[in-house]
C-alpha atoms as a PDB file:
ATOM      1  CA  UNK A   1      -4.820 -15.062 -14.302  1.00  0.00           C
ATOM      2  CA  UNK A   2      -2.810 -12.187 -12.421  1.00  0.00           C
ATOM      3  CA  UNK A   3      -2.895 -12.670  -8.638  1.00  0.00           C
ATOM      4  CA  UNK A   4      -2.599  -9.483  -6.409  1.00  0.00           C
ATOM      5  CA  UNK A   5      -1.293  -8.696  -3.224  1.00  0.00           C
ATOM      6  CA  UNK A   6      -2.230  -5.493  -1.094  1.00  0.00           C
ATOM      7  CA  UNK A   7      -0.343  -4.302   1.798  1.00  0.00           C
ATOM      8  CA  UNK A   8      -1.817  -1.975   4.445  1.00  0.00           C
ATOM      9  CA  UNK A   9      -0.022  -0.415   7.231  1.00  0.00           C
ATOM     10  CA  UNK A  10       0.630   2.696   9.227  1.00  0.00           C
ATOM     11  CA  UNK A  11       3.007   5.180   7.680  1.00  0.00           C
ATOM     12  CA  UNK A  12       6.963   4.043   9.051  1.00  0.00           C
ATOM     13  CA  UNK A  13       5.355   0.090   9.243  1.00  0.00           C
ATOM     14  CA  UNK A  14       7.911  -0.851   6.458  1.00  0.00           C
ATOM     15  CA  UNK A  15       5.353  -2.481   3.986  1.00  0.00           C
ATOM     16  CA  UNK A  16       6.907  -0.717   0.961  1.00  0.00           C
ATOM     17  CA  UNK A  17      10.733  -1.743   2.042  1.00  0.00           C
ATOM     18  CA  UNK A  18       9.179  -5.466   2.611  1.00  0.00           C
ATOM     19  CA  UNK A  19       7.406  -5.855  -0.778  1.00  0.00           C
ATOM     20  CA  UNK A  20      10.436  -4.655  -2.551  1.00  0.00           C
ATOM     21  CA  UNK A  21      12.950  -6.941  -0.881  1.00  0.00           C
ATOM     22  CA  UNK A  22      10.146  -9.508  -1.476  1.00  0.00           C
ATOM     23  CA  UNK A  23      10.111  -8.604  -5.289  1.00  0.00           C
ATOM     24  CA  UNK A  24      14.121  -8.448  -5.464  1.00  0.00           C
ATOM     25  CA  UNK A  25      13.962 -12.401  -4.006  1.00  0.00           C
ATOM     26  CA  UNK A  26      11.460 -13.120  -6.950  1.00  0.00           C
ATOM     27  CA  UNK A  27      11.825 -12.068 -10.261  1.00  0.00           C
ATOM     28  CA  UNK A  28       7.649 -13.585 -10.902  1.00  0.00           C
ATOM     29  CA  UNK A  29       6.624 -10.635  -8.328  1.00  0.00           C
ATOM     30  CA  UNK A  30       6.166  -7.314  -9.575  1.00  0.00           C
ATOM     31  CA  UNK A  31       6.209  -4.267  -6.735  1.00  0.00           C
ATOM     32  CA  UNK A  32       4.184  -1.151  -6.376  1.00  0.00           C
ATOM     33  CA  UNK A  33       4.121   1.323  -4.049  1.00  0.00           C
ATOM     34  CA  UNK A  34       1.078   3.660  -4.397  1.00  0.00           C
ATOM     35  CA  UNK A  35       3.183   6.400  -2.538  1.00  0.00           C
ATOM     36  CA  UNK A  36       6.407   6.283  -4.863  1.00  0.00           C
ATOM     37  CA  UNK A  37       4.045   6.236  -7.929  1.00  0.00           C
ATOM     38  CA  UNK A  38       2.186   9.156  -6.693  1.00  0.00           C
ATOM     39  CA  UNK A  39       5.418  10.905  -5.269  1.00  0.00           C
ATOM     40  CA  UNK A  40       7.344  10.617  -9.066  1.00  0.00           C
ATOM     41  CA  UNK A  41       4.345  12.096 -10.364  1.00  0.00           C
ATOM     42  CA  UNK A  42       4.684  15.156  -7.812  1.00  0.00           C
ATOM     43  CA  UNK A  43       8.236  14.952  -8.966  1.00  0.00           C
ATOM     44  CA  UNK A  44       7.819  15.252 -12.363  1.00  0.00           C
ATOM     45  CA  UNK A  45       5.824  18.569 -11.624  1.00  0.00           C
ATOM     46  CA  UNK A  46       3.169  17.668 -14.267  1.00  0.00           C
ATOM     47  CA  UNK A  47      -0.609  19.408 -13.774  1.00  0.00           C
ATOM     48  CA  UNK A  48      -1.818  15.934 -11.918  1.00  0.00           C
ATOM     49  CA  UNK A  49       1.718  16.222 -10.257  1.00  0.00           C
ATOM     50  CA  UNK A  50       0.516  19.464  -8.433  1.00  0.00           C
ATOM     51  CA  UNK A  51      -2.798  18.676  -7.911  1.00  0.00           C
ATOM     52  CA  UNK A  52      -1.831  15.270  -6.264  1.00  0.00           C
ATOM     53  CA  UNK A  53       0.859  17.615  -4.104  1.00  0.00           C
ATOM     54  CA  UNK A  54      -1.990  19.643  -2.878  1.00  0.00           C
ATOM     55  CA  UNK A  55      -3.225  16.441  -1.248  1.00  0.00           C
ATOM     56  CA  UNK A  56      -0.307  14.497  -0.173  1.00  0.00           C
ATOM     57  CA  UNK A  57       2.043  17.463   1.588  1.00  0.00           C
ATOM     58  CA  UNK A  58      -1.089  17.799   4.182  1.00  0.00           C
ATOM     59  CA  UNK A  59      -0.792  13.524   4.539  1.00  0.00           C
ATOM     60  CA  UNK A  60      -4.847  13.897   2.977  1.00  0.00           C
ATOM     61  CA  UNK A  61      -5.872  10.785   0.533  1.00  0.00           C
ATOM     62  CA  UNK A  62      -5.852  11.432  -2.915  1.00  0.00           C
ATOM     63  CA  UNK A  63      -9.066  11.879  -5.058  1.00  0.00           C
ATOM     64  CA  UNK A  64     -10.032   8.226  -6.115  1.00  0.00           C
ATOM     65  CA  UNK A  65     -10.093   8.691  -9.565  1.00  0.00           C
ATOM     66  CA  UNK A  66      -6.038   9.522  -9.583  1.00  0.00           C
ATOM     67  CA  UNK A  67      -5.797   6.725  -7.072  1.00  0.00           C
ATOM     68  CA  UNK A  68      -7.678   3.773  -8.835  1.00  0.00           C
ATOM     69  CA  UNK A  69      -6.193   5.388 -12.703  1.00  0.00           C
ATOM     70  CA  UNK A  70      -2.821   4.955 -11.647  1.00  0.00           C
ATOM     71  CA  UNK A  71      -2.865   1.561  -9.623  1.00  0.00           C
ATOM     72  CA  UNK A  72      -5.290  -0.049 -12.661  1.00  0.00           C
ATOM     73  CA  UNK A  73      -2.692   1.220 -15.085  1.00  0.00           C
ATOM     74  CA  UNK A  74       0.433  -0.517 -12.900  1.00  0.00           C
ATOM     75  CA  UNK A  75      -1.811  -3.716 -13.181  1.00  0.00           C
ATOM     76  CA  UNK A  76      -2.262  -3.676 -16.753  1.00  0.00           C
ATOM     77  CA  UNK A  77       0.809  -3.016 -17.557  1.00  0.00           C
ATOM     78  CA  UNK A  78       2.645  -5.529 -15.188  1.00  0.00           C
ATOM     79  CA  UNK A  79       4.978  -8.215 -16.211  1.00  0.00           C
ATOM     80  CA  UNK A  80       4.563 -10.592 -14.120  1.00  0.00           C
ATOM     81  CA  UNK A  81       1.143 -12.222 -13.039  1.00  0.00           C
ATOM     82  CA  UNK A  82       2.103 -11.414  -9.162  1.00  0.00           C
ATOM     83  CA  UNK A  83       1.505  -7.951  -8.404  1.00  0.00           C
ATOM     84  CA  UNK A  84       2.159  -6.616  -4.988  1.00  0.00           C
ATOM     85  CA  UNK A  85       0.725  -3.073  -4.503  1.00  0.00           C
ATOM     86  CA  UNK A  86       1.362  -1.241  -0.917  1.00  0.00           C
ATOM     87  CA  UNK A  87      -0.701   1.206   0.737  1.00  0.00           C
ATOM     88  CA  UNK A  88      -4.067   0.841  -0.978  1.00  0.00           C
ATOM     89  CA  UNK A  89      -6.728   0.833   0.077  1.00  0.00           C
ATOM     90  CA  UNK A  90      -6.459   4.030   2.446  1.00  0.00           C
ATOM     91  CA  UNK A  91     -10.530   4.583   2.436  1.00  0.00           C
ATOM     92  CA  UNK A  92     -13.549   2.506   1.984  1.00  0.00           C
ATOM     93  CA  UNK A  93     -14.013   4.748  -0.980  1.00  0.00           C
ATOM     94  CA  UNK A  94     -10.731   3.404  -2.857  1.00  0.00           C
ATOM     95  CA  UNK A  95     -11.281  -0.729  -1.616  1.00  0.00           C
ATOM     96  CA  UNK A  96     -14.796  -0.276  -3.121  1.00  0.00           C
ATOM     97  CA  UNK A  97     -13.438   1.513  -6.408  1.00  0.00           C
ATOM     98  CA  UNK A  98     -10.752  -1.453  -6.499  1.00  0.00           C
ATOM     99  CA  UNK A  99     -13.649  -4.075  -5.580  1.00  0.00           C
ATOM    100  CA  UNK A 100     -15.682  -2.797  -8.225  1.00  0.00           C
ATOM    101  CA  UNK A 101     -12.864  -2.851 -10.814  1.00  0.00           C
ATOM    102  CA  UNK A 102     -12.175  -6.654  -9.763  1.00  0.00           C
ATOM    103  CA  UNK A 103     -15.556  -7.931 -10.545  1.00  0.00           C
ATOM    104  CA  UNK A 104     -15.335  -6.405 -14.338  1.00  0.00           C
ATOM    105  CA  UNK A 105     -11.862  -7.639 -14.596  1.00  0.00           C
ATOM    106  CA  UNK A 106     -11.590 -11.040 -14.433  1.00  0.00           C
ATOM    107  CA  UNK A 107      -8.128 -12.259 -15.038  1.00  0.00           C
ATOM    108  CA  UNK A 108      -7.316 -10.530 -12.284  1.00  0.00           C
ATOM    109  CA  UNK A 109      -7.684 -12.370  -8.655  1.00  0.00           C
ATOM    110  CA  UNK A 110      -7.423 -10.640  -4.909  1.00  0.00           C
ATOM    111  CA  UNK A 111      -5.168 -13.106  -3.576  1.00  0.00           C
ATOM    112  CA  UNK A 112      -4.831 -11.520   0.187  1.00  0.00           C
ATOM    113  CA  UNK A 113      -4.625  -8.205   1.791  1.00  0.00           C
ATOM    114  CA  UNK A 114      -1.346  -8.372   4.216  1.00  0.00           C
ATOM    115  CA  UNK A 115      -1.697  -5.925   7.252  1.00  0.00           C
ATOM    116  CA  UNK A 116       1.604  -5.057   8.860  1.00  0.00           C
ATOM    117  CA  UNK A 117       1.222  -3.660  11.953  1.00  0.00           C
ATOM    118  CA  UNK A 118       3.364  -1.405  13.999  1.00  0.00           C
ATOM    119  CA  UNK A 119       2.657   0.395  17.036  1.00  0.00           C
ATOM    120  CA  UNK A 120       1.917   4.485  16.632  1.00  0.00           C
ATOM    121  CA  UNK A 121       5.352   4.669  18.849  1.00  0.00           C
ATOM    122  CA  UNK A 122       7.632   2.356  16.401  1.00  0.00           C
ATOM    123  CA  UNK A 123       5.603   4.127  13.063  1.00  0.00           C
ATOM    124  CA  UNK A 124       6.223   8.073  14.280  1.00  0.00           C
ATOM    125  CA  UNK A 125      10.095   7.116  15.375  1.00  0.00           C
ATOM    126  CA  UNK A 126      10.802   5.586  11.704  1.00  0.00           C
ATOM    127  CA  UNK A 127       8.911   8.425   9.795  1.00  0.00           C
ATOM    128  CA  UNK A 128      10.470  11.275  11.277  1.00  0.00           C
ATOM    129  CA  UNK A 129      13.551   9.494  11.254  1.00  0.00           C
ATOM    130  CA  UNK A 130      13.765   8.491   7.693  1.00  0.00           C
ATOM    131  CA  UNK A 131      13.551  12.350   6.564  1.00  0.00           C
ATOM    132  CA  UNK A 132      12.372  11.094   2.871  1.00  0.00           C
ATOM    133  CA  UNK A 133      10.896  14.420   2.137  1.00  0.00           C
ATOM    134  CA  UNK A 134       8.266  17.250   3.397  1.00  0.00           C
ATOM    135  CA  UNK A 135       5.821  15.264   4.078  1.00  0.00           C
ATOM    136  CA  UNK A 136       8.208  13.605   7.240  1.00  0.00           C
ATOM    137  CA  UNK A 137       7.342  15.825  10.100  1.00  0.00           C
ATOM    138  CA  UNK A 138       5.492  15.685  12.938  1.00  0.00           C
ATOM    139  CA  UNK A 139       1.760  17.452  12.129  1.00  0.00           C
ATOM    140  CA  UNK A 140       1.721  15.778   8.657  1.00  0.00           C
ATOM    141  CA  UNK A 141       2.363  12.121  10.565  1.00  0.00           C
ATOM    142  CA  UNK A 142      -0.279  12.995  12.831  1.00  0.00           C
ATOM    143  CA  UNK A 143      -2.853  13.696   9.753  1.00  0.00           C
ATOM    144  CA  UNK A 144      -1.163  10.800   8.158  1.00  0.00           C
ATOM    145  CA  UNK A 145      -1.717   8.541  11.117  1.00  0.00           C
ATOM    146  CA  UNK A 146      -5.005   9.086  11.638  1.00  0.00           C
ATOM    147  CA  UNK A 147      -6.438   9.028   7.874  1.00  0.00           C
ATOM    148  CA  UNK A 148      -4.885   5.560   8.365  1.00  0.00           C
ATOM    149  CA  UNK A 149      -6.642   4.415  11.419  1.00  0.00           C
ATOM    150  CA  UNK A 150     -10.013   6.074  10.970  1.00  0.00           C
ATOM    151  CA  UNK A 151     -11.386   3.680   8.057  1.00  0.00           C
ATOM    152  CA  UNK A 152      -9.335   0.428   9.020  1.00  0.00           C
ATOM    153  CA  UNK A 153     -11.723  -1.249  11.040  1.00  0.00           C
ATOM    154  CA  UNK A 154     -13.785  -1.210   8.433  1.00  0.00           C
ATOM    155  CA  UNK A 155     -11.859  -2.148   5.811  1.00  0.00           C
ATOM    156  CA  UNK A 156     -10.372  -4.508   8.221  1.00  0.00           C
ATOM    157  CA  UNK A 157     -14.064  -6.170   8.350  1.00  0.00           C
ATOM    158  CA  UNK A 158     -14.641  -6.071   4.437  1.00  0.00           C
ATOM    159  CA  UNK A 159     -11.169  -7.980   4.011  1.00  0.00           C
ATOM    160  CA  UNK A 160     -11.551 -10.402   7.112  1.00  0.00           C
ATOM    161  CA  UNK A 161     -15.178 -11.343   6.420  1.00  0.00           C
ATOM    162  CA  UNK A 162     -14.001 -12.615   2.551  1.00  0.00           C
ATOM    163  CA  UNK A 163     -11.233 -14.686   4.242  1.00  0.00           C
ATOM    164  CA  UNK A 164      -8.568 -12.376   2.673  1.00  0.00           C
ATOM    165  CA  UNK A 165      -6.658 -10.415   5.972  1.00  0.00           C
ATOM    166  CA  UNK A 166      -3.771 -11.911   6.631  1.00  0.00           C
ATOM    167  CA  UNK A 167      -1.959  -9.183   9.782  1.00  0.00           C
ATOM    168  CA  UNK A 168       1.627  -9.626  10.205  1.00  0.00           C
ATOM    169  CA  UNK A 169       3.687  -7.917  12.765  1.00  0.00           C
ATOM    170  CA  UNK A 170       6.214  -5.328  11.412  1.00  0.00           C
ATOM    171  CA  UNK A 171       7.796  -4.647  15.300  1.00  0.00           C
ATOM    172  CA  UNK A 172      10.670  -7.517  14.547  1.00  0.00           C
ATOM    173  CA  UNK A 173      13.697  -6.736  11.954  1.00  0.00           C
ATOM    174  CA  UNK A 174      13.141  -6.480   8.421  1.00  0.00           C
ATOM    175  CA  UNK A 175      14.311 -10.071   7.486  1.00  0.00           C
ATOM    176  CA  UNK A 176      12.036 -11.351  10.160  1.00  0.00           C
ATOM    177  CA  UNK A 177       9.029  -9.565   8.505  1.00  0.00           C
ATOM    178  CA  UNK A 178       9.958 -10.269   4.793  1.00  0.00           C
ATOM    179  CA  UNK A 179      10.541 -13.956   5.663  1.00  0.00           C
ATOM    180  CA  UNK A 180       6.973 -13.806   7.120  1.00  0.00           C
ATOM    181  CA  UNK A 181       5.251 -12.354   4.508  1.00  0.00           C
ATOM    182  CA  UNK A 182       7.074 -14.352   1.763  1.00  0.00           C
ATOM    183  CA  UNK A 183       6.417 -17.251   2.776  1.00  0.00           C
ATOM    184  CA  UNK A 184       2.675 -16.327   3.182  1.00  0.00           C
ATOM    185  CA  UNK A 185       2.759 -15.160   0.333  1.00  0.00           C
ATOM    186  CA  UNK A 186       4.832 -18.094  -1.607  1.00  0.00           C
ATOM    187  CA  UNK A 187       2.441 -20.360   0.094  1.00  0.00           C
ATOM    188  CA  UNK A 188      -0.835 -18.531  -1.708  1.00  0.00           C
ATOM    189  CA  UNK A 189       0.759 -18.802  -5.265  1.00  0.00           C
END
């Protein structure tokens, strides 16, 4: 049975650069980033490429369909039975597509849903300082910010009241926080 991990946090909260490091200290953890899968697809300027661009250069979520293809498709096609995938679920619309999906599939197990959080003061300083791409400016992390915040109570809720939340600060330095979260995450394999 495959055992996933899903990390939530602001934009700038580091999840993505903590499940990679995570991934590079464990060669049974596979890594996905929703945002770099849906970026190289932008990239590759491909007809889903520019429709998903439409979305993401205003920081708006992606239609679920795109969303739940593409992370179902990363599962599947894993190699490893741990999968971590960050930044999903960014609605109550994509946790119940991916809820649905888990009762139908079941060698797959929800393991935990990590929450890194950052204050909006340490998330806006590291996303318009990191200067990744378009998307890093100051009315985009605004609309960014707040498509993150408005749903997470809820699907803070959902994930708490199935003993699955696990929050983790992401305000110390980056080996702090990956030391944290693999270790919790060591522990639940």
């Amino acid at each position: 049975m495959k055992k996933l991990f899903l990390i939530i946090g602001a934009p700038g909260s580091g999840k993505t650069t903590d499940a990679e490091l995570i991934a590079e200290q464990n060669n049974a953890i596979t890594h996905y980033s929703t945002g770099d899968m849906l970026r190289a697809e932008v990239a590759s300027g491909s007809e889903i490429g520019k429709e998903l661009n439409s979305y993401m250069s205003k920081g708006l979520i992606v239609p679920i369909e795109v969303a739940i293809k593409t992370i179902t498709n990363a599962i599947k096609n894993a190699p490893t039975d741990i999968i971590i995938i960050d930044g999903y679920p960014r609605s109550m619309e994509q946790l119940n597509a991916l809820d649905e999906y888990l009762h139908v599939d079941s060698s797959l197990e929800l393991a935990s849903v990590i929450e890194v959080h950052v204050s909006e003061e340490t998330a806006r300083d590291r996303v318009l300082g990191r200067n990744r791409g378009a998307d890093d400016n100051n009315e985009v992390f605004n609309n960014r910010m707040k498509v993150y915040t408005e749903p997470l109570a809820e699907i803070q809720a959902f994930y708490s009241a199935k003993n699955l939340l696990h929050v983790i600060s992401g305000e110390g330095t980056i080996q702090e926080i990956v030391h944290e979260m693999g270790s919790f995450i060591n522990f639940k394999i």
